[in-house]
C-alpha atoms as a PDB file:
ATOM      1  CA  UNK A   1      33.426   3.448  -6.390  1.00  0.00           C
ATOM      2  CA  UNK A   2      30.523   2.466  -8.697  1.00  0.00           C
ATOM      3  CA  UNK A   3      32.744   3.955 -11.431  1.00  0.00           C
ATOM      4  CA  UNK A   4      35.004   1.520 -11.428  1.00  0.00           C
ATOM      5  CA  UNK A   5      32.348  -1.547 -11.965  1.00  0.00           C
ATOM      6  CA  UNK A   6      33.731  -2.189 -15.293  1.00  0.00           C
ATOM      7  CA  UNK A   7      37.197  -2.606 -13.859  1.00  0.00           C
ATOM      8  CA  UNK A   8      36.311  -5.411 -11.219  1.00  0.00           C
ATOM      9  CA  UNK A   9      37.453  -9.109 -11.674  1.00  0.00           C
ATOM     10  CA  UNK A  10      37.730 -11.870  -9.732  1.00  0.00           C
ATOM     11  CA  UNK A  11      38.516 -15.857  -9.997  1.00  0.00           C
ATOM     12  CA  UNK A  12      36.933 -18.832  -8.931  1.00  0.00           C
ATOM     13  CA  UNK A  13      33.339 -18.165  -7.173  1.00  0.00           C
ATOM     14  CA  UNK A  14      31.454 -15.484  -8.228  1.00  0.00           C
ATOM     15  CA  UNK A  15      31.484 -12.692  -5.560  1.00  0.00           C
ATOM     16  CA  UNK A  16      27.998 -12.335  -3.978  1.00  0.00           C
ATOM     17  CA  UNK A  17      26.915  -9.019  -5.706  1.00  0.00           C
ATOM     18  CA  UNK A  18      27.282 -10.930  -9.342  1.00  0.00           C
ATOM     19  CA  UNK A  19      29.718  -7.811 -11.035  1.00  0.00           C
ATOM     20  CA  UNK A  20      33.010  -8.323 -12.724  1.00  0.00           C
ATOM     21  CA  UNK A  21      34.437 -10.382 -14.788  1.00  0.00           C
ATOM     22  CA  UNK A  22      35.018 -13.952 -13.859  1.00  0.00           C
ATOM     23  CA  UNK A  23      38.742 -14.857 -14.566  1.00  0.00           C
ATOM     24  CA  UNK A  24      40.492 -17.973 -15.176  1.00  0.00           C
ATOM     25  CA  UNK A  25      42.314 -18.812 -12.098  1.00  0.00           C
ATOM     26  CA  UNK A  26      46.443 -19.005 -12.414  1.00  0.00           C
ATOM     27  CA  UNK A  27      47.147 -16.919 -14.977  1.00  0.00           C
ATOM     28  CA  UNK A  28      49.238 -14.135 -15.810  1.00  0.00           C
ATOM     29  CA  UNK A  29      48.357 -10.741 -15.146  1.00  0.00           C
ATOM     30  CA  UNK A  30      48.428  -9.436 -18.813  1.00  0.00           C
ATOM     31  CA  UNK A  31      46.362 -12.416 -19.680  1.00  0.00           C
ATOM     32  CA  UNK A  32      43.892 -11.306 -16.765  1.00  0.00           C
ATOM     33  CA  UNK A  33      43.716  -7.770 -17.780  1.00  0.00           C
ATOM     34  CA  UNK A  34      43.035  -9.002 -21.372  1.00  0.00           C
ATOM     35  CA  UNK A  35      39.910 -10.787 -20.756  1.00  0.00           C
ATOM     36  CA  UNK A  36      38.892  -8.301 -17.665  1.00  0.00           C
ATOM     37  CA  UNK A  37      38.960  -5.963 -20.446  1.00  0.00           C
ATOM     38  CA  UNK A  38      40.887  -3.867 -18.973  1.00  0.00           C
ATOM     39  CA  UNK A  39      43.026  -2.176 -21.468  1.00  0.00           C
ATOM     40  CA  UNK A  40      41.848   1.326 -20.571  1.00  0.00           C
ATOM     41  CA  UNK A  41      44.738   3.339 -21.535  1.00  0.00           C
ATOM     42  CA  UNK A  42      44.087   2.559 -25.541  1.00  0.00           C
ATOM     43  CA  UNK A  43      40.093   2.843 -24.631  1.00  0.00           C
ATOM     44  CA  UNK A  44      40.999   6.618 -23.613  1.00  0.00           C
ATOM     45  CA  UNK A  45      43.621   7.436 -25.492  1.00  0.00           C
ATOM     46  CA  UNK A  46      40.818   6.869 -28.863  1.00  0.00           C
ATOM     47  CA  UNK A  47      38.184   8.669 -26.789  1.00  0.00           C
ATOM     48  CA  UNK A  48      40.417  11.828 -26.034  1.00  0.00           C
ATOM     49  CA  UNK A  49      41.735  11.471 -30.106  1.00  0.00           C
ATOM     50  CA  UNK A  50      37.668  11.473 -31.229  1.00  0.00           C
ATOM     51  CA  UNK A  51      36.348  14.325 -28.656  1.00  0.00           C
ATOM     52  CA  UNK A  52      39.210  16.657 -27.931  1.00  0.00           C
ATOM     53  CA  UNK A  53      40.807  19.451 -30.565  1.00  0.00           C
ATOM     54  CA  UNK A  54      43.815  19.398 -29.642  1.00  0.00           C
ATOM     55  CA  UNK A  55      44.944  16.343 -27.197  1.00  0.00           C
ATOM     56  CA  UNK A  56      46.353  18.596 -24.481  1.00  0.00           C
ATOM     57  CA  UNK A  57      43.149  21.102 -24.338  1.00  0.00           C
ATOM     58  CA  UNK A  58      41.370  21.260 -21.460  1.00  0.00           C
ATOM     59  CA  UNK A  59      38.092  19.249 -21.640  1.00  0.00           C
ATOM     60  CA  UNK A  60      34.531  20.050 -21.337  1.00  0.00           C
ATOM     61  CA  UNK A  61      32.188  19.327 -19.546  1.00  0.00           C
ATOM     62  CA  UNK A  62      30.118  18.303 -22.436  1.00  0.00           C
ATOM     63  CA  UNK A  63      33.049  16.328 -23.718  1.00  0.00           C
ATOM     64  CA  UNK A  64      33.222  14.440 -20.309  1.00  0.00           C
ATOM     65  CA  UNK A  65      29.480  13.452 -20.871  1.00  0.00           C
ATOM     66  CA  UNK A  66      30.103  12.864 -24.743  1.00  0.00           C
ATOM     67  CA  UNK A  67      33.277  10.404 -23.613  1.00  0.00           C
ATOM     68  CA  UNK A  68      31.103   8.831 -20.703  1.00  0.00           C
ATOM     69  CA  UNK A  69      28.376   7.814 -22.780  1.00  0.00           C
ATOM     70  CA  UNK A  70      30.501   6.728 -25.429  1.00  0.00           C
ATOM     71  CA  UNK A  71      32.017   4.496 -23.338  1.00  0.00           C
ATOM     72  CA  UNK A  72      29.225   2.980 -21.197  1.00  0.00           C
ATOM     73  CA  UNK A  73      28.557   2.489 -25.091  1.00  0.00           C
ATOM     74  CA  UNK A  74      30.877   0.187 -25.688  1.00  0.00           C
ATOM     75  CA  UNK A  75      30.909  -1.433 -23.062  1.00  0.00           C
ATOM     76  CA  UNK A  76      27.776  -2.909 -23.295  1.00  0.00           C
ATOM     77  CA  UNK A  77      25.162  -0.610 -23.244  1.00  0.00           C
ATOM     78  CA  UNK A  78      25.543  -0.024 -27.223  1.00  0.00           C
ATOM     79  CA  UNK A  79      23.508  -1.804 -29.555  1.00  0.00           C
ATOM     80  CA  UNK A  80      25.697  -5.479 -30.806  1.00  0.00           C
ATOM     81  CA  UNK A  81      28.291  -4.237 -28.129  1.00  0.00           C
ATOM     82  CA  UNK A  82      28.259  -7.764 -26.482  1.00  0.00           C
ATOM     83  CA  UNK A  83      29.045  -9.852 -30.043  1.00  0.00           C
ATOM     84  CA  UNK A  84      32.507 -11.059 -30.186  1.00  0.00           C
ATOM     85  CA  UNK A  85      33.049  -9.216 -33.724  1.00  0.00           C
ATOM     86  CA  UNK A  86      32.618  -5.441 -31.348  1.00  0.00           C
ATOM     87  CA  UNK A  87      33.338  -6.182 -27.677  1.00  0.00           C
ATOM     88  CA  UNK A  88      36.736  -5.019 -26.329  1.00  0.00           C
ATOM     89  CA  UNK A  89      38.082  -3.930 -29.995  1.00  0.00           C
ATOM     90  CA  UNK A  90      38.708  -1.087 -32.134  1.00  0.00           C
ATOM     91  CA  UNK A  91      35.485  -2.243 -34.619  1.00  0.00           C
ATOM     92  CA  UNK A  92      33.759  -1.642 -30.841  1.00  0.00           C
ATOM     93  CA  UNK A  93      34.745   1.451 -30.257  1.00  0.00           C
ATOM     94  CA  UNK A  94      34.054   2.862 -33.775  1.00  0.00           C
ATOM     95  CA  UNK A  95      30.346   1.675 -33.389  1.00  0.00           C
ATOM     96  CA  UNK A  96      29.587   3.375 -30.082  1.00  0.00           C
ATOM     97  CA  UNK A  97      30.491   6.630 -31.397  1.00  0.00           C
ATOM     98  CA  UNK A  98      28.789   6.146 -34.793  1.00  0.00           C
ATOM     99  CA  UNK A  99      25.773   5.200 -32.312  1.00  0.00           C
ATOM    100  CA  UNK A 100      26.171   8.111 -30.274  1.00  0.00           C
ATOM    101  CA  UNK A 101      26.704  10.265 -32.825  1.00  0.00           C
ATOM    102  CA  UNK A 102      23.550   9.354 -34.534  1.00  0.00           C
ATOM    103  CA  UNK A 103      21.084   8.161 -31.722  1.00  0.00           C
ATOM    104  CA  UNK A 104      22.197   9.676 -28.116  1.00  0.00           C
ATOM    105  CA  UNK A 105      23.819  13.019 -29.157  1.00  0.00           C
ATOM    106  CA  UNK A 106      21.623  16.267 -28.230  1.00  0.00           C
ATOM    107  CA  UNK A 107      20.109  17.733 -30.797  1.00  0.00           C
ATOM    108  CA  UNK A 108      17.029  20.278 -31.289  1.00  0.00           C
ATOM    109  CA  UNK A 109      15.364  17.580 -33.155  1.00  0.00           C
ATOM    110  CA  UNK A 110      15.540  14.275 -35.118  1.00  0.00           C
ATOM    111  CA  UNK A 111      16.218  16.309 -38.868  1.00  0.00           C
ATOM    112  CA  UNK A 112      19.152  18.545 -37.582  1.00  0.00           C
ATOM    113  CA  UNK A 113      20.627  15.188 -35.648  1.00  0.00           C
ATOM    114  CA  UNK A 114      20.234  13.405 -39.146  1.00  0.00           C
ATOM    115  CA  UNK A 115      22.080  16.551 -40.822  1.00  0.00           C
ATOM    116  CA  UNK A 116      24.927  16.876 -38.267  1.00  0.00           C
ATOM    117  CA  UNK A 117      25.331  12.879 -38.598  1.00  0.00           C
ATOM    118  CA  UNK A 118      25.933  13.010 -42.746  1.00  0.00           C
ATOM    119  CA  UNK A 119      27.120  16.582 -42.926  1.00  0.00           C
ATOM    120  CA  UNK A 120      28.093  18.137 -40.390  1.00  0.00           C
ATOM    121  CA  UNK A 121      29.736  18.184 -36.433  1.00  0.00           C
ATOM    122  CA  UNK A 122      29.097  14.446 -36.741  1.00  0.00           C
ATOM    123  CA  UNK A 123      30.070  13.120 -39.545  1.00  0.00           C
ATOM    124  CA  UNK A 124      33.277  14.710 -37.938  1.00  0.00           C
ATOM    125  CA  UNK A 125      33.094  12.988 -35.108  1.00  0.00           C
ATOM    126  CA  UNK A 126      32.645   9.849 -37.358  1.00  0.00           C
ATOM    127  CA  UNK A 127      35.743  10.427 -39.466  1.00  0.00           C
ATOM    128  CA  UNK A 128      37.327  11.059 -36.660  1.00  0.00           C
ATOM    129  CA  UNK A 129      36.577   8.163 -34.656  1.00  0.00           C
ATOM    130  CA  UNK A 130      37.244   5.942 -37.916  1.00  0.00           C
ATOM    131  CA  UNK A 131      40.646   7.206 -38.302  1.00  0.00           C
ATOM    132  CA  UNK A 132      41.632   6.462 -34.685  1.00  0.00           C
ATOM    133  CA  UNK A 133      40.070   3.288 -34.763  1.00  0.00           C
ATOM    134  CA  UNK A 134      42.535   2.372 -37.982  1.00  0.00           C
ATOM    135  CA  UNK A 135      45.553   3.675 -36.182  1.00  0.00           C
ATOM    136  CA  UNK A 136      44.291   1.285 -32.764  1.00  0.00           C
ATOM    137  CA  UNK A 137      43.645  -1.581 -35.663  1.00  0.00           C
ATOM    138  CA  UNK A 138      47.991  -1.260 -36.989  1.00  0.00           C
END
């Protein structure tokens, strides 16, 4: 269940363990799931588009923990993930997997993490992310 802290909202007083997102009371439920954040299915849809070959392939583990971190990334863990210009947008998603790309992602050390960022696996990554985040963006 503590998987699904990012997806808990509520209205009116805030519930006695402080997490979720607070709601304004009497609206719609589109207009709820907008500012709960909610919108998962684009969220994964980009993640599976950056970290899978092909989109029907059968995932990896280290994909799993490459998508997981990405998105604890974004939302809110990442550096500037919290300013209104990044949260909950396609800008926001881009920059968590530029930041994991070049900060969190394995590497045997800091030089061949810098080379795979500009040249290599990751600059992939990058480009890829970059042109889902466009297509999320039209």
């Amino acid at each position: 269940m503590i998987h699904l802290v990012d997806e808990m909202a509520y209205t009116g007083q805030t519930p006695w363990h402080g997490l979720g997102n607070a709601l304004s009371p009497g609206q719609s439920i589109e207009t709820w799931a907008r500012q709960a954040d909610m919108e998962q299915p684009e969220v994964e849809k980009f993640l599976v588009g950056v970290f899978q070959e092909r989109p029907l392939s059968k995932r990896t583990t280290a994909n799993e923990r490459a998508m997981a971190k990405v998105h604890a990334l974004f939302h809110g863990a990442g550096r500037g993930a919290d300013l209104p210009s990044a949260k909950g947008t396609a800008y926001g998603l881009l920059n968590a997997v530029t930041e994991f790309v070049d900060h969190e992602r394995r590497a045997r050390s800091s030089d061949h993490r810098l080379d795979s960022a500009w040249f290599g696996q990751g600059a992939s990554l990058k480009q890829k992310a970059l042109d889902q985040a466009v297509l999320l963006a039209d």
